[in-house]
N, C-alpha and C. Protein backbone atom coordinates (compact mmCIF):
# COMPACT_ATOMS: atom_id res chain seq x y z
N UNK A 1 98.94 128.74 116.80
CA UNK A 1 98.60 128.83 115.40
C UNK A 1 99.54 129.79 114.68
N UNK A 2 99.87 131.01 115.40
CA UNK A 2 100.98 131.84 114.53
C UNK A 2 102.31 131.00 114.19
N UNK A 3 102.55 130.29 115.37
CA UNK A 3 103.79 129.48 115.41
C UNK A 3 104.01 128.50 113.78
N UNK A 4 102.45 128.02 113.49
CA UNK A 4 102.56 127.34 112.62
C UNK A 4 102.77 128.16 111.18
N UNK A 5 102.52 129.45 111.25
CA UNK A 5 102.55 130.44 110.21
C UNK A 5 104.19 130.72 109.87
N UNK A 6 105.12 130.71 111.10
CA UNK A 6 106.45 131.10 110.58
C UNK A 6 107.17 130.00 110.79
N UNK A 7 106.67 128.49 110.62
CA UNK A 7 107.38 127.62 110.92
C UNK A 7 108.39 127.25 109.12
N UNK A 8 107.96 127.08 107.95
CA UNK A 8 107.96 126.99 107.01
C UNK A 8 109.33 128.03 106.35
N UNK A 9 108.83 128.97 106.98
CA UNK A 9 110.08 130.18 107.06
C UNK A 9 111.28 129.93 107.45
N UNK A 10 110.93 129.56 108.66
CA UNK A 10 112.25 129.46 109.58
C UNK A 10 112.75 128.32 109.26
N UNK A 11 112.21 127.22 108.60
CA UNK A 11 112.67 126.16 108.58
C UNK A 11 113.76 126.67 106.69
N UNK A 12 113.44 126.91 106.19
CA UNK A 12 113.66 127.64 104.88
C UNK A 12 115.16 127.79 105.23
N UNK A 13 114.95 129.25 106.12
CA UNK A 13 116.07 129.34 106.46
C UNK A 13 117.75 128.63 107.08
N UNK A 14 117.01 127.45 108.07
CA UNK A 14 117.90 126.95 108.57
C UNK A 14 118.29 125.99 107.51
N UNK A 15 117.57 125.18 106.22
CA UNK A 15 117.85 124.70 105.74
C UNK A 15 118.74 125.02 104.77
N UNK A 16 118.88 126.61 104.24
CA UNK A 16 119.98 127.19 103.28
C UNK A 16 121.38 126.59 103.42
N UNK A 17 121.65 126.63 104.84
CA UNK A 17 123.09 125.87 105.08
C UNK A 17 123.22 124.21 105.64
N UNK A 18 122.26 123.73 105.41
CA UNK A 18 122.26 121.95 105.66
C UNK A 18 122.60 121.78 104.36
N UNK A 19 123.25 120.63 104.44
CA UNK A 19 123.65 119.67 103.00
C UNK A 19 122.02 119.31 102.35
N UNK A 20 122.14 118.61 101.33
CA UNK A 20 120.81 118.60 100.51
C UNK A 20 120.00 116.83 100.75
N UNK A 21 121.33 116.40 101.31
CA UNK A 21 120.41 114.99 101.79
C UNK A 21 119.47 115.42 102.94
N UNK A 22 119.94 115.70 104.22
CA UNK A 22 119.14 116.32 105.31
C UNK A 22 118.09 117.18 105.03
N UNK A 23 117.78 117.89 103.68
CA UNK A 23 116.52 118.44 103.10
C UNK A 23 115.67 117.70 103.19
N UNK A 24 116.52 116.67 102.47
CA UNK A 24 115.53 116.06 101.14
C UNK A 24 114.91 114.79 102.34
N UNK A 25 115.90 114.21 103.15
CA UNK A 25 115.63 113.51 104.24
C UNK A 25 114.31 114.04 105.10
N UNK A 26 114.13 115.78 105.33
CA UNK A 26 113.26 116.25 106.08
C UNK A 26 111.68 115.81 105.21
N UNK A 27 112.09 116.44 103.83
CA UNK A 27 111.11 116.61 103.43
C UNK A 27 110.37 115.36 103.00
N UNK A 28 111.22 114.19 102.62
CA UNK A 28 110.29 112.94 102.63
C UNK A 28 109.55 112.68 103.78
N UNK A 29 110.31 112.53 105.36
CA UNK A 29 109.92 112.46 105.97
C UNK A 29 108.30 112.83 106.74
N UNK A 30 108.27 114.16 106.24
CA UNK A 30 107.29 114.77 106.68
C UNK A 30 106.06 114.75 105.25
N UNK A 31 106.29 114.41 104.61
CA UNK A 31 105.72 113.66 103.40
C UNK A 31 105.11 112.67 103.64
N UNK A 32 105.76 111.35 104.75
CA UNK A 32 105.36 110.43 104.97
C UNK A 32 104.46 110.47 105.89
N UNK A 33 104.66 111.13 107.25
CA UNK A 33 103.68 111.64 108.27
C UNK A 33 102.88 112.20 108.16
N UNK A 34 102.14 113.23 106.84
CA UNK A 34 101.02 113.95 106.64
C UNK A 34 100.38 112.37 106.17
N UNK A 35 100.98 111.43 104.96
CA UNK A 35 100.30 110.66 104.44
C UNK A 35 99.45 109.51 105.16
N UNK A 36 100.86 109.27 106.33
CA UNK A 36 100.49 108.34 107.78
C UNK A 36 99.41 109.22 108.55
N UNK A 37 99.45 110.09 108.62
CA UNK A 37 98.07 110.87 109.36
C UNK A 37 96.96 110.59 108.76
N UNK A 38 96.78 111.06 107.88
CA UNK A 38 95.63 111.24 107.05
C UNK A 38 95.10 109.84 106.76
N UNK A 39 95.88 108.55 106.46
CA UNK A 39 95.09 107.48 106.24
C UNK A 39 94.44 107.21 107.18
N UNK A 40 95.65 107.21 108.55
CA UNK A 40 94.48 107.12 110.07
C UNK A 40 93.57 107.36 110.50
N UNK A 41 93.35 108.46 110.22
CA UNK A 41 92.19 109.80 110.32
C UNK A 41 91.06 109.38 109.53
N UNK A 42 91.60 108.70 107.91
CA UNK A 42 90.27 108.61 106.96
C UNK A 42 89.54 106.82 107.93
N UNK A 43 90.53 106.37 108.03
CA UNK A 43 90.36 104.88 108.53
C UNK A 43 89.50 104.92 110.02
N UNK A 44 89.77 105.90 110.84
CA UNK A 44 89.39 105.85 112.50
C UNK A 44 88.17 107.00 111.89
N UNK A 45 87.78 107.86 111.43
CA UNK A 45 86.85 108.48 111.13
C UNK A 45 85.21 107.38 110.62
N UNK A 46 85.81 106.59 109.71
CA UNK A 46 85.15 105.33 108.94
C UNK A 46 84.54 104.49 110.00
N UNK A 47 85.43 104.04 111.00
CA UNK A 47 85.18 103.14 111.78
C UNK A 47 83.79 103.63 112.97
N UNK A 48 84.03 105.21 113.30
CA UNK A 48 83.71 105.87 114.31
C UNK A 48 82.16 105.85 113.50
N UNK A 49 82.09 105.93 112.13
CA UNK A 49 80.57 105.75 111.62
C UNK A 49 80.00 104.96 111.25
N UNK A 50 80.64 103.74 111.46
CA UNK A 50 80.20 102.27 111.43
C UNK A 50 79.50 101.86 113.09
N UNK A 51 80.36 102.41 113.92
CA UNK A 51 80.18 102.02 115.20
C UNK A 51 78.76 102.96 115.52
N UNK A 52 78.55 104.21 114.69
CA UNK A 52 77.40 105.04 115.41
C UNK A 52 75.74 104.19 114.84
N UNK A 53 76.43 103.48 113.41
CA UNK A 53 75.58 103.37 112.66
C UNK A 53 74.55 101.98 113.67
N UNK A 54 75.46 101.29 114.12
CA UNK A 54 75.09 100.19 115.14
C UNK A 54 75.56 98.83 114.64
């Protein structure tokens, strides 16, 4: 969990000297994977209370 506290940082940093596509590349990216998570999660959560419901 700390790890996740100075990840944002460090990433900050290494990004000062990357070109601005490889940013911008990161940051969609991981844009897309919170969004791909989260639908899963709302979708397999849904399902898991359909299935309890009977």
């Amino acid at each position: 969990a700390k790890v996740m506290k100075f990840m944002p940082v460090m990433f900050t940093v290494f990004f000062l000297w990357f070109p601005a596509g490889l940013v911008l590349y990161y940051l969609a990216n991981a844009v897309i994977g919170i969004l791909q998570q989260w639908y899963f999660t709302r979708k397999t959560e849904k399902q898991y209370a359909a299935a309890a419901k009977g």
